[in-house]
Protein backbone atom coordinates (compact mmCIF):
# COMPACT_ATOMS: atom_id res chain seq x y z
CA UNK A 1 41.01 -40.72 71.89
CA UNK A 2 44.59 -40.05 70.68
CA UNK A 3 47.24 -40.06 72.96
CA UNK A 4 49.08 -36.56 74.05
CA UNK A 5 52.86 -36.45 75.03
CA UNK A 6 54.06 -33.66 77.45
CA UNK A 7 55.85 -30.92 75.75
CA UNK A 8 58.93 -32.15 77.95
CA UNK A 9 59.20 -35.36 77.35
CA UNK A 10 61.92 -36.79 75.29
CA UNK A 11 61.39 -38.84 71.66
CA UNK A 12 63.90 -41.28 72.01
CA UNK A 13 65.45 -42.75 68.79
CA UNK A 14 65.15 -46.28 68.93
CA UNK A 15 68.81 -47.22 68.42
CA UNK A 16 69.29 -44.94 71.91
CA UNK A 17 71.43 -46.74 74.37
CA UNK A 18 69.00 -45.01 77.53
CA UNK A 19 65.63 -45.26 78.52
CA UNK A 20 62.69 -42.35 78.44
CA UNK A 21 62.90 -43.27 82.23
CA UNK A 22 66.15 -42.36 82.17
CA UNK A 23 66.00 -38.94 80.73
CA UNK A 24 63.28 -37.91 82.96
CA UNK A 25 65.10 -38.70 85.78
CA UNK A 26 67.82 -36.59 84.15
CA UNK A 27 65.34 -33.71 83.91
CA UNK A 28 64.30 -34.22 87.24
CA UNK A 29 67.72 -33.87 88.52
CA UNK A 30 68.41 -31.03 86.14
CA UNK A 31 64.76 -29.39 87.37
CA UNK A 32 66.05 -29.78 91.08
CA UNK A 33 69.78 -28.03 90.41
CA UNK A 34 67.80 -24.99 88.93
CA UNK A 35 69.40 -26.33 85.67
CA UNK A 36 72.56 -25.13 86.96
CA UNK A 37 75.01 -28.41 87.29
CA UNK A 38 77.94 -27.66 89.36
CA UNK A 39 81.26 -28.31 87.03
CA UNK A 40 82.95 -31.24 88.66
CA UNK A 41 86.02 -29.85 91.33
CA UNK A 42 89.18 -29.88 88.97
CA UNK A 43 87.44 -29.21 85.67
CA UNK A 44 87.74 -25.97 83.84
CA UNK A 45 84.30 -27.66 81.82
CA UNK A 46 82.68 -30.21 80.53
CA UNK A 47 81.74 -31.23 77.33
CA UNK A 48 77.94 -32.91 77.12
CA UNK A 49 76.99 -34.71 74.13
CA UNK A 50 72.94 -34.71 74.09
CA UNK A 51 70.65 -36.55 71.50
CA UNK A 52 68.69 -33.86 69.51
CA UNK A 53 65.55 -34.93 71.32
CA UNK A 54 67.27 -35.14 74.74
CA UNK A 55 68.14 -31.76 73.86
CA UNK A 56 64.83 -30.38 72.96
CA UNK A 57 63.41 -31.87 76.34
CA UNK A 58 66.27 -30.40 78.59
CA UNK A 59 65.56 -26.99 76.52
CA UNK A 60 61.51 -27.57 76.81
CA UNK A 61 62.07 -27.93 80.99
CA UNK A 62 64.58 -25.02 81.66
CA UNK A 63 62.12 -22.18 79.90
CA UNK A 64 59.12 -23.52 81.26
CA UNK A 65 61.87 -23.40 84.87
CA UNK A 66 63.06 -20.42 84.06
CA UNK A 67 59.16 -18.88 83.07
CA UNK A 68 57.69 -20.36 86.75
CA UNK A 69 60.85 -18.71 88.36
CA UNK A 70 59.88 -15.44 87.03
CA UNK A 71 56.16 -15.42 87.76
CA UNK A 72 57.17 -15.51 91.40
């Protein structure tokens, strides 16, 4: 029987300098914030630099978020 992946779960490059652990707990944390990270106090913003897969994953979670949200 083949494997399946979750739709939000991350394909990590193998020259990436995190784990899959890592970016789910990432997710998790994004998941929990309503994917709505407060800017730290004294910043106008803050530039994020995500790997294309990282990316994907983070997009994957806030529209599946964001679809729950509205069912309710």
């Amino acid at each position: 029987m083949p494997r399946t992946r979750s739709r939000t779960s991350a394909r990590l490059p193998r020259s990436a300098d995190y784990s899959a652990q890592l970016v789910d707990e990432f997710l998790v944390e994004e998941d929990r914030n309503g994917f709505r990270t407060p800017i730290p106090e004294g910043c106008n913003f803050v530039v994020v630099s995500l790997d294309k897969s990282v990316a994907k994953a983070l997009r994957d979670r806030e529209r599946a978020y964001l679809a729950a949200k509205s069912k309710q």
